[in-house]
Protein backbone atom coordinates (compact mmCIF):
# COMPACT_ATOMS: atom_id res chain seq x y z
CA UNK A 1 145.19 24.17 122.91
CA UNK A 2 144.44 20.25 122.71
CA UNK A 3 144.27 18.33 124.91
CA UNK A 4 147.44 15.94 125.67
CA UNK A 5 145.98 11.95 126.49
CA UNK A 6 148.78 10.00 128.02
CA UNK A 7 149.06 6.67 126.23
CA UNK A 8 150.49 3.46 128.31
CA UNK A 9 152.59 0.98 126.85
CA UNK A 10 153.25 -2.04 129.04
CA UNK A 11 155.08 -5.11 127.97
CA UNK A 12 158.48 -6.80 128.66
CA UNK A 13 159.74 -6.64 125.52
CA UNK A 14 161.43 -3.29 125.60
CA UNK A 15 162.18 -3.57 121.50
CA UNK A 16 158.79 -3.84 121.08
CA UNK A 17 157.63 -0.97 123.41
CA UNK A 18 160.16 1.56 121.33
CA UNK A 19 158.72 0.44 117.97
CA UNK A 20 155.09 0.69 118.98
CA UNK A 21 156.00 4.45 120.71
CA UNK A 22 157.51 5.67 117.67
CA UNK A 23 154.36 4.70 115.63
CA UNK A 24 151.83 5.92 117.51
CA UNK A 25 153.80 9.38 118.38
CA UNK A 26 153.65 9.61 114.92
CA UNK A 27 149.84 9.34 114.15
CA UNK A 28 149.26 11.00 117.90
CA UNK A 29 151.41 14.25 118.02
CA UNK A 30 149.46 15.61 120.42
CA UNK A 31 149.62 12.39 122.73
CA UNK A 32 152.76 11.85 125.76
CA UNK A 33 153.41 7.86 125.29
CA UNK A 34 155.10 6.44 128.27
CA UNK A 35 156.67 2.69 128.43
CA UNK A 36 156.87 0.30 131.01
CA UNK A 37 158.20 -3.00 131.40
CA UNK A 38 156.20 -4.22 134.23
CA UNK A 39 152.66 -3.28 135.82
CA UNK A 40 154.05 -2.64 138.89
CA UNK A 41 155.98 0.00 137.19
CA UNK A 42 152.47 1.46 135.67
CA UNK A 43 151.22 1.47 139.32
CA UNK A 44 154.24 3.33 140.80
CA UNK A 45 153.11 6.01 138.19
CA UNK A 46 149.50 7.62 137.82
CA UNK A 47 147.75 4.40 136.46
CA UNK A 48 144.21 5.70 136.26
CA UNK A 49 145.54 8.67 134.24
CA UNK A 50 145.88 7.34 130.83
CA UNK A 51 143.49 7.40 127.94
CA UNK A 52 145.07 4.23 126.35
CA UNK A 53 146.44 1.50 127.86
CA UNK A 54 148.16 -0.99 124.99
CA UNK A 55 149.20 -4.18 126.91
CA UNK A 56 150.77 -7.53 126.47
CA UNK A 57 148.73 -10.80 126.63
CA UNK A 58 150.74 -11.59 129.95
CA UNK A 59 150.00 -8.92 131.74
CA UNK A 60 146.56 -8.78 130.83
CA UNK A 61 146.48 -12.43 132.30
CA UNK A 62 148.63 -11.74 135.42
CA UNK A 63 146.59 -8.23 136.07
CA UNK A 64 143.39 -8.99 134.42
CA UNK A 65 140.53 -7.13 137.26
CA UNK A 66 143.12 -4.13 136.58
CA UNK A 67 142.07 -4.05 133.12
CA UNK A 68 138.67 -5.52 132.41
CA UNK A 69 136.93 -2.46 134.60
CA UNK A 70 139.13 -0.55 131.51
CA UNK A 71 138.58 -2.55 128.96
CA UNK A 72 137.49 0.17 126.59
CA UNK A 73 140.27 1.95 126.91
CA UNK A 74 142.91 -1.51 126.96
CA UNK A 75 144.59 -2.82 123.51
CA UNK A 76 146.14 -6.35 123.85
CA UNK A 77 149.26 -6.73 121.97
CA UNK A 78 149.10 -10.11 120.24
CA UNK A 79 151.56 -12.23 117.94
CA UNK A 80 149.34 -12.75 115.55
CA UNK A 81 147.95 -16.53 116.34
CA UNK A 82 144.32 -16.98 117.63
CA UNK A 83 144.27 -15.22 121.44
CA UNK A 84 143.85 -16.32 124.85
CA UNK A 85 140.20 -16.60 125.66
CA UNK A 86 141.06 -13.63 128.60
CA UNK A 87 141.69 -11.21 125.59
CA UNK A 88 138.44 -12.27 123.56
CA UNK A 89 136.08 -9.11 124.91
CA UNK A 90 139.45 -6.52 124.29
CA UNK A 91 140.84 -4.69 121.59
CA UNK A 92 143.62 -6.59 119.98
CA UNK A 93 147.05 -5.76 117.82
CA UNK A 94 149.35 -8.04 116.27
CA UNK A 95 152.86 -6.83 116.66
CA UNK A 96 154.61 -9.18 114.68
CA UNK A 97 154.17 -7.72 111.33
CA UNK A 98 155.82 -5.28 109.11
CA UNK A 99 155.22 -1.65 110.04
CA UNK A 100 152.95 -1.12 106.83
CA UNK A 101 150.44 -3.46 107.95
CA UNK A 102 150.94 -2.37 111.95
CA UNK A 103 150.57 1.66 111.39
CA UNK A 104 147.86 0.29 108.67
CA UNK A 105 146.08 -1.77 111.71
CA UNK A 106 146.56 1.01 114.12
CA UNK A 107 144.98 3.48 112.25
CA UNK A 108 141.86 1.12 111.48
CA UNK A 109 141.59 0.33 115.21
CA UNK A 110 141.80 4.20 116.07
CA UNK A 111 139.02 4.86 114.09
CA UNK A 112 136.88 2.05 114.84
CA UNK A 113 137.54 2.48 118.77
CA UNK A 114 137.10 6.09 118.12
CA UNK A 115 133.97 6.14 115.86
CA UNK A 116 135.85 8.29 113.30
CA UNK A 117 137.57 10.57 115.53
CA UNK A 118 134.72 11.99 117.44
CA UNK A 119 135.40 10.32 120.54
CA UNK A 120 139.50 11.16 120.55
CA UNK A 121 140.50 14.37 121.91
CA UNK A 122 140.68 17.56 120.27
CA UNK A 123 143.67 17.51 117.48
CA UNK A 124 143.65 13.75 117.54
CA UNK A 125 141.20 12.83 115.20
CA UNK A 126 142.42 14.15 111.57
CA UNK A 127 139.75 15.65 109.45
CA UNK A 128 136.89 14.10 108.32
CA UNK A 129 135.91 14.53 104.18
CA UNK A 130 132.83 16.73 105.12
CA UNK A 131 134.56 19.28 106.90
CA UNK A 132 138.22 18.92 105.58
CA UNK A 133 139.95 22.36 104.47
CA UNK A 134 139.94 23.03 100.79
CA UNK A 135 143.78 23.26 101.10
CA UNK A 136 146.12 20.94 101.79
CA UNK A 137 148.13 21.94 105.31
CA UNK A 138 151.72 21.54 103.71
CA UNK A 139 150.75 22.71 100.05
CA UNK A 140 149.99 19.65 98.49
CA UNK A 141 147.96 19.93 95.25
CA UNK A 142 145.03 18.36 93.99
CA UNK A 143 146.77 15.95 92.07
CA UNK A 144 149.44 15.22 94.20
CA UNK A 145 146.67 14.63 96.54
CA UNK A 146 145.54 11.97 94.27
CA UNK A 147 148.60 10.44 94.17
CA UNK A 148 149.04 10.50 97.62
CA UNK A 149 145.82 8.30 98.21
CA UNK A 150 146.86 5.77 95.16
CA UNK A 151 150.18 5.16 96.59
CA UNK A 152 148.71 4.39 100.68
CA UNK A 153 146.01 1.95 98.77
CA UNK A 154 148.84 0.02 97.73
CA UNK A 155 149.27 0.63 94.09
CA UNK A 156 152.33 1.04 91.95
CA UNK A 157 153.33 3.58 89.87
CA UNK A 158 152.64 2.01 86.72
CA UNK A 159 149.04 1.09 88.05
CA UNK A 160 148.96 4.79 89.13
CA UNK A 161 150.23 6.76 86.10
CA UNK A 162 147.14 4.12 84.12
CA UNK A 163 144.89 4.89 86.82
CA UNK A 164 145.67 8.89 86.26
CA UNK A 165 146.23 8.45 82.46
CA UNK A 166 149.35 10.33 82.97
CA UNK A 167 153.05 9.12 82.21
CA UNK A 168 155.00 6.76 85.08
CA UNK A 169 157.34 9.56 84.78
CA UNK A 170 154.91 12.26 85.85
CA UNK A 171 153.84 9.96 88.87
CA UNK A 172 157.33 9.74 89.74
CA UNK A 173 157.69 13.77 89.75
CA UNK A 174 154.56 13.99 91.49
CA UNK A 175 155.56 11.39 94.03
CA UNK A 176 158.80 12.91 94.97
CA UNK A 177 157.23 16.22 95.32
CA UNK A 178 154.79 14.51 97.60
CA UNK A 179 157.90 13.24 99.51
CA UNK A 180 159.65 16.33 99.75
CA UNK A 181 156.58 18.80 101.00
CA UNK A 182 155.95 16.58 103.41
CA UNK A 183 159.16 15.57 105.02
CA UNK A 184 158.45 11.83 104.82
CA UNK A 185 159.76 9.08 103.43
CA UNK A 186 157.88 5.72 103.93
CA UNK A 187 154.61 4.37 102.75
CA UNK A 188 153.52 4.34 106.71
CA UNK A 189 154.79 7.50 107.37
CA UNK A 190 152.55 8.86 104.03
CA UNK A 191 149.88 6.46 104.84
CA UNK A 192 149.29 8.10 108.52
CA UNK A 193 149.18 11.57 106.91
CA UNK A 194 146.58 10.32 104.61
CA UNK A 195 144.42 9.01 107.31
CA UNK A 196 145.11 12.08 109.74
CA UNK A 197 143.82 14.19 107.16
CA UNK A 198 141.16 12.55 106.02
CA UNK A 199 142.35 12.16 102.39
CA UNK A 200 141.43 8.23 103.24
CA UNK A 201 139.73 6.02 105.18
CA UNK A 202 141.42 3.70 107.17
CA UNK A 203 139.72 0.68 106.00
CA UNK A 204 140.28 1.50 102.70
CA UNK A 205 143.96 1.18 102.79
């Protein structure tokens, strides 16, 4: 069995907390995401327990010794301008941004913080190219595959179908397909399974 990290969300912005939870229970099945709205709630809890802690700039300020002897394991949640200088020597995420570029940043930050994987926990780190299984988990073939990778690097289906030298038509048909084995229906959503199973590297999406 993997093992289950806990993974600690704390900011005030509750709207925020639920959109960042759903992403990251969706690249980290394995992982139990808790939110809280306040550090003191964190305290009341297990604080020491977590393997990720992803924070707001404010309470990194407000509870800053807290979090700088776990600094590895701390995110600061940004808004995108230039940070405070506190948040300089942490890990940083702009939240204000559609969720293509946030599950594309989380997924570049997970294997940057994780060199690749081999420092998550079992089941959390997708499969790497070297060692991936010849077969696709939910039947996906080779060229679907391909498709699969084309449409998370951002191109369209016109640029595909050229790319393929196959008809727009085709990579329509091969897209819904994709869609359909899968049970997903976003670019994120299809861009996380990508990553997860090593189809793609995060930075090259």
């Amino acid at each position: 069995m993997p093992q289950s990290p806990e993974i600690a969300i704390i900011d005030a912005n509750t709207l925020a907390c639920i959109g960042l939870r759903g992403l990251i229970e969706r690249m980290m099945p394995f992982a139990t995401v808790r939110a809280f709205n306040t550090f003191e709630q964190l305290v009341r809890d297990t604080p020491d327990m977590y393997f990720h802690y992803f924070i707001s700039s404010q309470v990194l300020l407000e509870h800053s010794a807290f979090f700088v002897e776990r600094k590895a394991k701390t995110i600061v949640l940004t808004n995108g301008s230039s940070g405070a200088p506190q948040t300089s020597n942490f890990h940083t995420l702009n939240v204000y941004q559609g969720e293509e570029a946030l599950t594309r940043a989380l997924l570049q930050l997970q294997q940057h913080a994780h060199a690749h994987g081999r420092r998550l926990p079992q089941g959390m780190g997708g499969q790497q190219e070297e060692n991936r299984p010849a077969g696709d988990p939910n039947g996906l073939s080779a060229r679907e595959i391909e498709v699969l990778v084309l449409i998370v690097r951002g191109l369209t289906n016109k640029e595909i179908a050229d790319r393929l030298y196959i008809s727009t038509t085709t990579v329509i048909s091969h897209r819904k397909n994709i869609m359909e084995k899968l049970h997903l229906h976003s670019v994120s959503a299809l861009t996380i399974y990508a990553v997860m199973n090593g189809y793609i590297e995060a930075d090259r999406i």
